[in-house]
Protein backbone atom coordinates (compact mmCIF):
# COMPACT_ATOMS: atom_id res chain seq x y z
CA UNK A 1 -12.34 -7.06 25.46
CA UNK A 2 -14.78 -5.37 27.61
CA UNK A 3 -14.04 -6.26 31.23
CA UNK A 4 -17.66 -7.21 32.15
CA UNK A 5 -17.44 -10.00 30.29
CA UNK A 6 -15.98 -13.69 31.62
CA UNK A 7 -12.21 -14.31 29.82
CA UNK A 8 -11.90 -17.90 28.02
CA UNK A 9 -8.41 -18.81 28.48
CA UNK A 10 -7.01 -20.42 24.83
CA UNK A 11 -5.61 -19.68 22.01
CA UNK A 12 -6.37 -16.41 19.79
CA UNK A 13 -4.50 -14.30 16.58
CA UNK A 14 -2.76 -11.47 16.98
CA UNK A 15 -2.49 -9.00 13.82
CA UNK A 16 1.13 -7.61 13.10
CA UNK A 17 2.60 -4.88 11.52
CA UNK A 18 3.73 -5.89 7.87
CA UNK A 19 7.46 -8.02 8.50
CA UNK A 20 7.26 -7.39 12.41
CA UNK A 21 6.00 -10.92 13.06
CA UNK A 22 9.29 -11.86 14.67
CA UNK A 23 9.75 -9.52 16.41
CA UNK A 24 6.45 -9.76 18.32
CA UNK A 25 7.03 -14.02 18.64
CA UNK A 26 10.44 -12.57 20.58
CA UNK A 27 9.13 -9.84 22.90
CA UNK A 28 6.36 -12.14 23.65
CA UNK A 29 8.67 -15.06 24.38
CA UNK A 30 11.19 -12.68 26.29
CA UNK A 31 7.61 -11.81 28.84
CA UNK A 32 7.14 -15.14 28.99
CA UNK A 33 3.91 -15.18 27.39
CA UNK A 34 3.24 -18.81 25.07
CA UNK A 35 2.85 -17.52 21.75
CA UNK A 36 3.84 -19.75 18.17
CA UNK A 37 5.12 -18.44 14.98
CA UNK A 38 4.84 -20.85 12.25
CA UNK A 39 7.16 -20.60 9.79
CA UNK A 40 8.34 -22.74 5.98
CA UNK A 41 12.56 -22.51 4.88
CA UNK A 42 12.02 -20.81 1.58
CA UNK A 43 15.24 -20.44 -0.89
CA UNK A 44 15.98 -16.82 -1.29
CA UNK A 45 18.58 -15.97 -4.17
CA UNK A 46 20.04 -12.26 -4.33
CA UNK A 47 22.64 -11.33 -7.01
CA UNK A 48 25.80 -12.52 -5.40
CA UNK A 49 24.39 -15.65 -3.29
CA UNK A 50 21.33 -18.31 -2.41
CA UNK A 51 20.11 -18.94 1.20
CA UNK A 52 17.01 -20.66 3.10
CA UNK A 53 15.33 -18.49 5.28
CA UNK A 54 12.28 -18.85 7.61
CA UNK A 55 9.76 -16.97 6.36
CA UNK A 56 6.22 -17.13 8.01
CA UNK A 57 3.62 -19.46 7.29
CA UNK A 58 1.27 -16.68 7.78
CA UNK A 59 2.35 -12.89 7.43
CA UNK A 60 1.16 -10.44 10.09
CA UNK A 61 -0.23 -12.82 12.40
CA UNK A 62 1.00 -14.99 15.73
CA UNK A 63 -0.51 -17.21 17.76
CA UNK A 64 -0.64 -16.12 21.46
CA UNK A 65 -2.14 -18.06 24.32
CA UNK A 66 -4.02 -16.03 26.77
CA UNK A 67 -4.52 -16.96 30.17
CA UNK A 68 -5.91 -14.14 31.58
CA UNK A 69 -6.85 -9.84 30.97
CA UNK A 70 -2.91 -9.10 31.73
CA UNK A 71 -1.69 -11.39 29.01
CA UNK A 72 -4.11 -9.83 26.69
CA UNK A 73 -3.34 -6.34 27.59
CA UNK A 74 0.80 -6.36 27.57
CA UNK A 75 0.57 -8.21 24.53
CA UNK A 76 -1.23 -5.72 23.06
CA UNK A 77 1.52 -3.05 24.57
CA UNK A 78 4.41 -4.96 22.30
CA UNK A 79 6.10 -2.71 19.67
CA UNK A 80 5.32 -4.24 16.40
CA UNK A 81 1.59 -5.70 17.69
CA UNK A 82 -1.63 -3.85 16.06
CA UNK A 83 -4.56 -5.50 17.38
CA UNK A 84 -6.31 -9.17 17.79
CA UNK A 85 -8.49 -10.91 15.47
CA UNK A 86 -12.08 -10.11 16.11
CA UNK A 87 -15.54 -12.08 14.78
CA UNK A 88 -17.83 -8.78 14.98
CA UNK A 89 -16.80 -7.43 18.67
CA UNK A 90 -15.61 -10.59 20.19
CA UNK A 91 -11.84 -11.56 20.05
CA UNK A 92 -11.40 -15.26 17.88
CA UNK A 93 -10.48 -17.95 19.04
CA UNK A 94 -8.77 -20.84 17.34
CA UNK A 95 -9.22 -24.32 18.67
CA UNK A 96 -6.50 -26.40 20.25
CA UNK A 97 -7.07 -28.84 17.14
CA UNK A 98 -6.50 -26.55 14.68
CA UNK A 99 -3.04 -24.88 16.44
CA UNK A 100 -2.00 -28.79 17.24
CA UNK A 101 -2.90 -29.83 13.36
CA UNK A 102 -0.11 -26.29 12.30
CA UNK A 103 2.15 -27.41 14.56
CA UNK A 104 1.92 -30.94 13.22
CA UNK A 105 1.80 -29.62 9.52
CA UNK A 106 4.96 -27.37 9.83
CA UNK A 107 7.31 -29.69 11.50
CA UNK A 108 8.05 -30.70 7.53
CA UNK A 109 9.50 -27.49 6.89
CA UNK A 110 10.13 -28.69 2.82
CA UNK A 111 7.23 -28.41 0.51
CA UNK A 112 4.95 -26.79 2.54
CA UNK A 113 2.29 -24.34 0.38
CA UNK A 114 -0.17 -21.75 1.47
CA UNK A 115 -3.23 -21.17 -0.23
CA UNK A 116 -6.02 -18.77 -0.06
CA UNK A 117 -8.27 -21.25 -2.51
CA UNK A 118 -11.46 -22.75 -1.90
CA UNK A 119 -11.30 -26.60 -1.69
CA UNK A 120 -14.11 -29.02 -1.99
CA UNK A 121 -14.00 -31.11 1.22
CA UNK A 122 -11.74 -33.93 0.64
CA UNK A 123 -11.34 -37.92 2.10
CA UNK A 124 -10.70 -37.21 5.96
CA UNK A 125 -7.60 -39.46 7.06
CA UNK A 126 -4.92 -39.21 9.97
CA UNK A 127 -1.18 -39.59 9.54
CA UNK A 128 0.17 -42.48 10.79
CA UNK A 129 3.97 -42.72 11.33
CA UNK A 130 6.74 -40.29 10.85
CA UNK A 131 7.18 -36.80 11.60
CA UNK A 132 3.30 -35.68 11.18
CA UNK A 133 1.90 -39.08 13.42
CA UNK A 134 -1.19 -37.74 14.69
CA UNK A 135 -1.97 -34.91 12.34
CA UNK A 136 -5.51 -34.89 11.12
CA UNK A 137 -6.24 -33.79 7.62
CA UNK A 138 -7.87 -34.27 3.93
CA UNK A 139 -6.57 -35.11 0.50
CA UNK A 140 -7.26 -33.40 -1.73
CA UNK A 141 -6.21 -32.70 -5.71
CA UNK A 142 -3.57 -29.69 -5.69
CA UNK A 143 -1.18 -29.04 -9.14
CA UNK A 144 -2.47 -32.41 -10.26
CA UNK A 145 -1.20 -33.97 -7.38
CA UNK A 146 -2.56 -35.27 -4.48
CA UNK A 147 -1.97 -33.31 -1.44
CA UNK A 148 -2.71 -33.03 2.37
CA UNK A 149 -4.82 -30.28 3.56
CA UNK A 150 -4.78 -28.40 6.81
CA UNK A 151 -7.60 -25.74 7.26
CA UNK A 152 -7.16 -22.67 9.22
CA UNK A 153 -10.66 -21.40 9.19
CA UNK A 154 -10.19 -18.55 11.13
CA UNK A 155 -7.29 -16.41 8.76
CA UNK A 156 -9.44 -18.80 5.59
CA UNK A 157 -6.23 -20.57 4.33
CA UNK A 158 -4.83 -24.10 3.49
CA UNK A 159 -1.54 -25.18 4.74
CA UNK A 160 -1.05 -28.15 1.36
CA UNK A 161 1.83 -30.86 2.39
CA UNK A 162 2.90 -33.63 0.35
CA UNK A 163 3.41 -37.12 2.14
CA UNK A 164 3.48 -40.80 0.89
CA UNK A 165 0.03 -42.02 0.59
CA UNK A 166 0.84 -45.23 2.98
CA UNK A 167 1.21 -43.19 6.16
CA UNK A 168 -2.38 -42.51 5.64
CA UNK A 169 -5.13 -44.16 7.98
CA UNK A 170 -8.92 -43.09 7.13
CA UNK A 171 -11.09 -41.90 9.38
C-alpha cells in the first residue's frame, strides 16, 4: 500500500501460509487487531479413533479489519502471514455484507459445503427465524437438492447450507 495514497478503513483478506491460518487468527487476536476465521466441525477418523475438528471454511486466508497503515503493517509482520489479497496493485476489499452474510452462514457449523463451482444466479430470499435470521442469500439446485448460497466473490467460492424452505422470505 503505497503511502501516498488515502487508507479506506474495512475489511480485507489476508493470504496464509498452507495450515498457519490459526495461528495468524491468534497472534492477530493476541495484538488486538479484529480479524475472523471462519471455520465448519468436520469428522476426522484416524486408525484408533473419530473426532470433529474445526477446520477452515477457507484455507490460507483470514479476514482482518484494518483501521489504519499500523494495522496493515504489523499484520503483515505476523509469523505465519504472506501477503494481502490484491485486485492488480490495490489491496481488496470485501464488503461488510458479504463478511456479515459468512458470519451468518457459519454459525450452522453442520452441513456447511464449499464450492469452487459456477452457479447460475438463483431466487434471492432472506432467512427469517432461527440461527441465520437476517442472512441474505439464493437457492439454488446443489446434489439434487435445494440449497442456500452465500457468494464470496472476492476468493470466487460458495459457502452451500441446507435450511427448511419455510424460514425463507423473498426478496
Amino acid at each position: 500500500m503505497p503511502p501516498c495514497c488515502p487508507f479506506n478503513a474495512g475489511w480485507y483478506l489476508i493470504y496464509t501460509k498452507p495450515r498457519h491460518e490459526k495461528k495468524v487468527h491468534n497472534q492477530l487476536t493476541d495484538f488486538r487487531i479484529t480479524s475472523f476465521l471462519p471455520s465448519k466441525k468436520v469428522l476426522r477418523t484416524w486408525c484408533d479413533r473419530r473426532r470433529y475438528v474445526e477446520e477452515p471454511l477457507f484455507p490460507s486466508y483470514v479476514f482482518i479489519y484494518l483501521n489504519d497503515r499500523q494495522t496493515y503493517t504489523r499484520s503483515l509482520d505476523m509469523q505465519g502471514s504472506l501477503s494481502y489479497v490484491r485486485l492488480g496493485k490495490e489491496i481488496a476489499r470485501v464488503s461488510d455484507a458479504e463478511v456479515n452474510n459468512i458470519r451468518l452462514a457459519t454459525i450452522q457449523r453442520s452441513d456447511i459445503t464449499v464450492s469452487d463451482g459456477f452457479f447460475e444466479t438463483g431466487r434471492k430470499v432472506v432467512i427469517s427465524r432461527g440461527a441465520l435470521k437476517g442472512l441474505s442469500c439464493e437457492i439454488v439446485e446443489y446434489d439434487h437438492k435445494k440449497k442456500l448460497l452465500v457468494r464470496v466473490s472476492l476468493l470466487q467460492r460458495n459457502i452451500l447450507i441446507s435450511i427448511p424452505e419455510h424460514y425463507l422470505i423473498p426478496i
